[in-house]
Structure formats: structure tokens, C-alpha cells
N, C-alpha and C. Protein backbone atom coordinates (compact mmCIF):
# COMPACT_ATOMS: atom_id res chain seq x y z
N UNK A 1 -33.92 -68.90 18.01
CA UNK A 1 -33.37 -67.58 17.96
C UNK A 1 -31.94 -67.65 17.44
N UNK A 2 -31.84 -66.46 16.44
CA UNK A 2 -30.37 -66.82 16.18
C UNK A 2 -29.11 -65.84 16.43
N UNK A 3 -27.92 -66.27 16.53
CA UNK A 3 -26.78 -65.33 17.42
C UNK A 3 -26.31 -64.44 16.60
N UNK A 4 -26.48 -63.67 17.62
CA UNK A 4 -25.90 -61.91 16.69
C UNK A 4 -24.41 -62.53 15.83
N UNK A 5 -24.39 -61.70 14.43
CA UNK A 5 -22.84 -62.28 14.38
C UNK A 5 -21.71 -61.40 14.88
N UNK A 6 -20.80 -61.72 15.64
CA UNK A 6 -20.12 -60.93 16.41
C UNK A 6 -18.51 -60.64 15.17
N UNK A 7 -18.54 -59.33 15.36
CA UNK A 7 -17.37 -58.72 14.78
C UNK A 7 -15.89 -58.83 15.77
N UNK A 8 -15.04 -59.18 14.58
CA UNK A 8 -13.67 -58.82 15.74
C UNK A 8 -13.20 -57.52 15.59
N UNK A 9 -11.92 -57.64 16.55
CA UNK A 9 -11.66 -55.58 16.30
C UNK A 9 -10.86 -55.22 14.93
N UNK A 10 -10.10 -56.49 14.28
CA UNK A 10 -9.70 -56.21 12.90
C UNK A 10 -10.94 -55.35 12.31
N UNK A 11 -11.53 -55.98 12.02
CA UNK A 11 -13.21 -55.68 11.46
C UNK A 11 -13.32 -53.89 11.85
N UNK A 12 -13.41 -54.10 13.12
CA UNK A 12 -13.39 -52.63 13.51
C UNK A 12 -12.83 -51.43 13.38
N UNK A 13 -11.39 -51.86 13.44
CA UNK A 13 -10.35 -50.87 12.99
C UNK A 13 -10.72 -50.64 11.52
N UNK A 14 -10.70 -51.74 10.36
CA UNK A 14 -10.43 -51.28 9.21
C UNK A 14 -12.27 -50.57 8.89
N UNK A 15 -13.23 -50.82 9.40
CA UNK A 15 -14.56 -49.89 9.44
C UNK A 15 -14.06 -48.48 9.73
N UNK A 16 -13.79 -48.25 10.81
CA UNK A 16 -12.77 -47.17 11.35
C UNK A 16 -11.95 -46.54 10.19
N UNK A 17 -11.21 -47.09 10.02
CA UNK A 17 -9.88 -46.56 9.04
C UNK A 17 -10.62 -45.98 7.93
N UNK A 18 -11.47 -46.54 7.32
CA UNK A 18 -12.05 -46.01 5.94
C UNK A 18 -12.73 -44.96 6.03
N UNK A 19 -13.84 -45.07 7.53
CA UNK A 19 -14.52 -44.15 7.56
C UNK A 19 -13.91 -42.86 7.72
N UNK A 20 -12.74 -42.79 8.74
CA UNK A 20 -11.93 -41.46 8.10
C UNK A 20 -11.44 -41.48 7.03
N UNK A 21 -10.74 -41.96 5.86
CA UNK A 21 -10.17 -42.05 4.77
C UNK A 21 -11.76 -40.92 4.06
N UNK A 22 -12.49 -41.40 4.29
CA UNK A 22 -13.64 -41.01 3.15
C UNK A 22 -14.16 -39.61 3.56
N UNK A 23 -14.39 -39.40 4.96
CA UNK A 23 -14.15 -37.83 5.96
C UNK A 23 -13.26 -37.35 5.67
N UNK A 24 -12.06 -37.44 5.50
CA UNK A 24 -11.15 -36.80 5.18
C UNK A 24 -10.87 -36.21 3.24
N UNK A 25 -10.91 -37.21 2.91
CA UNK A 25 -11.60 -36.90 1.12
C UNK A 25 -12.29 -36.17 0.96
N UNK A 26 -13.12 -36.07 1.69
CA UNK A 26 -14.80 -35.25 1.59
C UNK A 26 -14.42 -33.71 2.04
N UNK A 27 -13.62 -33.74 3.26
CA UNK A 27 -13.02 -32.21 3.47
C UNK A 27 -11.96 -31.89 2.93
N UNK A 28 -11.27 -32.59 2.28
CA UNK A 28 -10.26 -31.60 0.88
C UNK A 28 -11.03 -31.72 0.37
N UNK A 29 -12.32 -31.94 -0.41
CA UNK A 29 -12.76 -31.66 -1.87
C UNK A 29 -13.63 -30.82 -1.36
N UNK A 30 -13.72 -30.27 -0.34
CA UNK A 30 -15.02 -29.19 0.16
C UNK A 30 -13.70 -28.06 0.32
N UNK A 31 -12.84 -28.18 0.77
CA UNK A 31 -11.96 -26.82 1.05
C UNK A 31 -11.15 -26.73 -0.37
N UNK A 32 -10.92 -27.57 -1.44
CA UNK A 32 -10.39 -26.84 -2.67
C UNK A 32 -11.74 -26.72 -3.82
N UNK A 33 -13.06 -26.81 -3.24
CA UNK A 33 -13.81 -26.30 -4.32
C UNK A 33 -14.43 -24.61 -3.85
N UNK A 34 -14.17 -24.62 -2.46
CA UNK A 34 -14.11 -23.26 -1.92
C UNK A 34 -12.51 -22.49 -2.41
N UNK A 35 -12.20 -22.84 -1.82
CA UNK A 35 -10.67 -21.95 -2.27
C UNK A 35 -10.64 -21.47 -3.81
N UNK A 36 -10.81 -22.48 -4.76
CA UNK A 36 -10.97 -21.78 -5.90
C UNK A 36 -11.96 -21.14 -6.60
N UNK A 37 -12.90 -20.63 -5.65
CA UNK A 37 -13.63 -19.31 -5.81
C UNK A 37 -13.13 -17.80 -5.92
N UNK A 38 -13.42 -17.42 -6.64
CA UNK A 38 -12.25 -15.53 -6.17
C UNK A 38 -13.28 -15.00 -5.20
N UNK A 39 -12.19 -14.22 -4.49
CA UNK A 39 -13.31 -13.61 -3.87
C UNK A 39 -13.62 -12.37 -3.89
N UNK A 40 -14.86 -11.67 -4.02
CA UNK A 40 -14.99 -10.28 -4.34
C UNK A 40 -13.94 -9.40 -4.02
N UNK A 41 -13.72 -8.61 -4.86
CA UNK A 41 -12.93 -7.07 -4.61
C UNK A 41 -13.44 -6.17 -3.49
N UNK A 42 -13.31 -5.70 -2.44
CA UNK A 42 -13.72 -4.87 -1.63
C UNK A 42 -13.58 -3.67 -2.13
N UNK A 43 -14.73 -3.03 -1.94
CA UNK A 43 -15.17 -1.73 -2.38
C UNK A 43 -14.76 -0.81 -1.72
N UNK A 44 -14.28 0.50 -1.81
CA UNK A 44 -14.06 1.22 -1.31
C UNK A 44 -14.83 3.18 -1.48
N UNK A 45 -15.89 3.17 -0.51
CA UNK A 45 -16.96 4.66 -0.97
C UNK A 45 -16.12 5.42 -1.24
N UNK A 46 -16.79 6.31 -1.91
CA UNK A 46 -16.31 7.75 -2.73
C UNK A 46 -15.57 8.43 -1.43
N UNK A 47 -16.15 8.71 -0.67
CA UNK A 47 -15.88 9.51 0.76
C UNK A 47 -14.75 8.79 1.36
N UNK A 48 -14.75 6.68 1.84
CA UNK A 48 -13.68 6.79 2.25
C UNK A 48 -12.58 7.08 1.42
N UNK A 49 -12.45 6.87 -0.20
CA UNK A 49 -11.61 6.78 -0.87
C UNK A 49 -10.90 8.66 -0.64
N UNK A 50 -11.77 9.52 -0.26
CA UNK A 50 -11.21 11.12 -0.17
C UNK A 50 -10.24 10.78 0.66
N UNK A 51 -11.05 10.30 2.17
CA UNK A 51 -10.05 10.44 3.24
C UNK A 51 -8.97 9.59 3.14
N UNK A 52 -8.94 8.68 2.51
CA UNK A 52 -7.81 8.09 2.70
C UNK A 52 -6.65 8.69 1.82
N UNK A 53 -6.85 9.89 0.73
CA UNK A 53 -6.21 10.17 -0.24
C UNK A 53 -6.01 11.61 0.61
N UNK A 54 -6.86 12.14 1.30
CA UNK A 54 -6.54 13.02 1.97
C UNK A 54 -5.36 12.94 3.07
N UNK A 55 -5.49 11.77 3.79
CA UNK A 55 -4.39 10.87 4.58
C UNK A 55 -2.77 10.97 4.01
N UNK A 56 -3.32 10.77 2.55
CA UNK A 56 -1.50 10.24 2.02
C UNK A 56 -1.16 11.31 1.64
N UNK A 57 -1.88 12.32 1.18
CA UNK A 57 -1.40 13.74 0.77
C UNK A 57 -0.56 14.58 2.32
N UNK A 58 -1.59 14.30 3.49
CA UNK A 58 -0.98 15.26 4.76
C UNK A 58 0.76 14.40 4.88
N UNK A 59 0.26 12.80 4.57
CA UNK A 59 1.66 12.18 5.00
C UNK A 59 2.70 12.29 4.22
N UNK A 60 2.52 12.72 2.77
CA UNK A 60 3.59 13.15 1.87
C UNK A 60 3.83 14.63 2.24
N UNK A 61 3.15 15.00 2.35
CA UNK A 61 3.46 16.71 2.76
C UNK A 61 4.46 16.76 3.74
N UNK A 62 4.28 15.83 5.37
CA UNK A 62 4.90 16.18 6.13
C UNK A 62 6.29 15.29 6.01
N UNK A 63 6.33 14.18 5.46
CA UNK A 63 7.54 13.19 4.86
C UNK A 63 8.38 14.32 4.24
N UNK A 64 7.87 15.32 3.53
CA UNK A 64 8.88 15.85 2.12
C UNK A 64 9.15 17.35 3.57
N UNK A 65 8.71 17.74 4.10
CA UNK A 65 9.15 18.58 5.26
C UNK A 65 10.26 17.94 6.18
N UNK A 66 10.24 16.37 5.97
CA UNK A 66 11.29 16.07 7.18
C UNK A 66 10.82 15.37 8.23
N UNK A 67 9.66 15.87 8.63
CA UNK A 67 9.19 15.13 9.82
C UNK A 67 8.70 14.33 10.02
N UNK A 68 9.53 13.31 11.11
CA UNK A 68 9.01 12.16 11.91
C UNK A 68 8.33 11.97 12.69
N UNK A 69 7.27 10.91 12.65
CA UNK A 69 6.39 11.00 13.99
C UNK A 69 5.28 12.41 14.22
N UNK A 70 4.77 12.73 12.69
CA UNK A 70 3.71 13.58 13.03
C UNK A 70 2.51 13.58 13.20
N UNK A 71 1.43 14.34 13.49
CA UNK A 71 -0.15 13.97 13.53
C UNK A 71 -0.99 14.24 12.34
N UNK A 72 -1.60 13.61 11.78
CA UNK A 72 -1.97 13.71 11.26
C UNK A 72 -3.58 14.10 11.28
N UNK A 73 -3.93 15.02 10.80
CA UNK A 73 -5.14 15.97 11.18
C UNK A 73 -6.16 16.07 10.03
N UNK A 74 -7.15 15.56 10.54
CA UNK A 74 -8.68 16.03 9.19
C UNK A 74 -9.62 17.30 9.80
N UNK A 75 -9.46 18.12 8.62
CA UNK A 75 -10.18 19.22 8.98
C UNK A 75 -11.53 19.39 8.50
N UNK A 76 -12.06 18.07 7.50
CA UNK A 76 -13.34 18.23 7.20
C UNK A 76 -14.04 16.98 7.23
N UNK A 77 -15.50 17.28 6.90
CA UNK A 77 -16.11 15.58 6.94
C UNK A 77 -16.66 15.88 8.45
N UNK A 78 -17.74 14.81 8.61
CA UNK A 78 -18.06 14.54 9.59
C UNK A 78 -17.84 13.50 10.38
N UNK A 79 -18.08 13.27 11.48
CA UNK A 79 -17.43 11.94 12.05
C UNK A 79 -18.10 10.86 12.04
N UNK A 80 -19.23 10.75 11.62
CA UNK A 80 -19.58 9.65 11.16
C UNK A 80 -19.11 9.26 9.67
N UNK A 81 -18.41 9.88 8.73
CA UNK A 81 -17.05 9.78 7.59
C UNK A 81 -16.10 8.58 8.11
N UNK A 82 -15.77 9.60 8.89
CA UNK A 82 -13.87 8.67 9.46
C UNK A 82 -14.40 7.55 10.56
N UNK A 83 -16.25 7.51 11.09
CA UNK A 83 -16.43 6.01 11.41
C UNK A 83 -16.66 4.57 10.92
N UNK A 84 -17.20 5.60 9.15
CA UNK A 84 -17.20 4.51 8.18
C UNK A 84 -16.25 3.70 7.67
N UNK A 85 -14.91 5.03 7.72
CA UNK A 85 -13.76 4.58 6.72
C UNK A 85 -12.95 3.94 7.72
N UNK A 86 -13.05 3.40 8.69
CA UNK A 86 -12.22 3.25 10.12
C UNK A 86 -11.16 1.93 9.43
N UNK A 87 -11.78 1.07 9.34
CA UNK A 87 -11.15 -0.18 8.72
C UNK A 87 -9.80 0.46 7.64
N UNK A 88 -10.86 1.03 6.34
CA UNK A 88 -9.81 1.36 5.57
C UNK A 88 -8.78 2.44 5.70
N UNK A 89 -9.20 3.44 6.48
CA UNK A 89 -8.20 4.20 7.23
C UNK A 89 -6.60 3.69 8.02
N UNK A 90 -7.39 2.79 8.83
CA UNK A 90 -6.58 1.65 9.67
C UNK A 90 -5.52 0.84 8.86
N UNK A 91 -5.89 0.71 7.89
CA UNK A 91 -5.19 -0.72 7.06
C UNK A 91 -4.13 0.24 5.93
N UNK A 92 -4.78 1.76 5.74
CA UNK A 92 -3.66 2.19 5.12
C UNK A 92 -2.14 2.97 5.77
N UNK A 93 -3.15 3.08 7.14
CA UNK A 93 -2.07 4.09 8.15
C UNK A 93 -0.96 2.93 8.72
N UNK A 94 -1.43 1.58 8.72
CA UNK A 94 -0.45 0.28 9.24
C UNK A 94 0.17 0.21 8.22
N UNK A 95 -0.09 0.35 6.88
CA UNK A 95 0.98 -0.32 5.85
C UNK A 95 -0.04 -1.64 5.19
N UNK A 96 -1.20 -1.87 5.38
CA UNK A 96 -1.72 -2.71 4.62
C UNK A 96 -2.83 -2.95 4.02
N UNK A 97 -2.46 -1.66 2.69
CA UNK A 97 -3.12 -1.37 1.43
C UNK A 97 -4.14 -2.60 1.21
């Protein structure tokens, strides 16, 4: 019978060492062949695109009146409208078009 051949831990470490070296290679070339994908344009429906134009019109209206801190009010549409447009509503009333 013959004896296993036994490794020292040099051996081990540098098995070790490479095998991340080559894991690590492998995930930058997986995260910059993703990254340089574009990524789609987000669409924006006919309807949310009203309300949100409806939005900037009440907020220029009441800006050029003076006033701070007003409400802003939709008088048409249904509410399942302003549940669709919620996101893009949201992102234009914060400041991020």
C-alpha cells in the first residue's frame, strides 16, 4: 500500500492564494461586462406623463403667486391614475426627475 503524499501548508496557502486571485478576476470581469450594458430608458404612460405636467403647472402657478408650502390638488383622473403614477409622481415632487 502506498502513502498518501502529504502536502505542507506552503502548498496550501499558495492553492489558497490563487484560488482567490482567479474568484476575484472572475467577479470584475462579470461586474464590468454587466456595467457596460445601458440600461433601458424608463417609460413614462401618457396619463402619468399628464399628471405629472399637471403637478408642475399647479406648482408654477402657486411659486409665481408667492406661496410657500402649498397643497397641491388634482381635480381629475381616477385614483387608480395617481396609483400608477405614484413612483413618478414621488420622484418629481422630491426633486428627482
Amino acid at each position: 500500500m502506498s502513502k498518501p503524499i502529504r502536502m505542507g501548508r506552503r502548498t496550501w496557502v499558495a492553492a489558497w492564494a490563487v484560488l482567490c486571485a482567479a474568484g476575484l478576476a472572475a467577479t470584475a470581469a462579470l461586474q464590468d461586462s454587466s456595467a457596460s450594458q445601458p440600461r433601458p430608458a424608463e417609460s413614462v404612460s401618457a396619463e402619468c406623463a399628464e399628471v405629472v405636467a399637471e403637478a408642475k403647472r399647479q406648482l408654477a402657478a402657486s411659486g409665481q403667486q408667492g406661496e410657500d408650502g402649498g397643497v397641491v390638488a388634482f381635480s381629475r383622473g381616477s385614483s387608480s391614475t395617481f396609483e400608477d403614477c405614484d413612483d413618478e409622481l414621488r420622484g418629481h415632487l422630491l426633486g428627482n426627475q
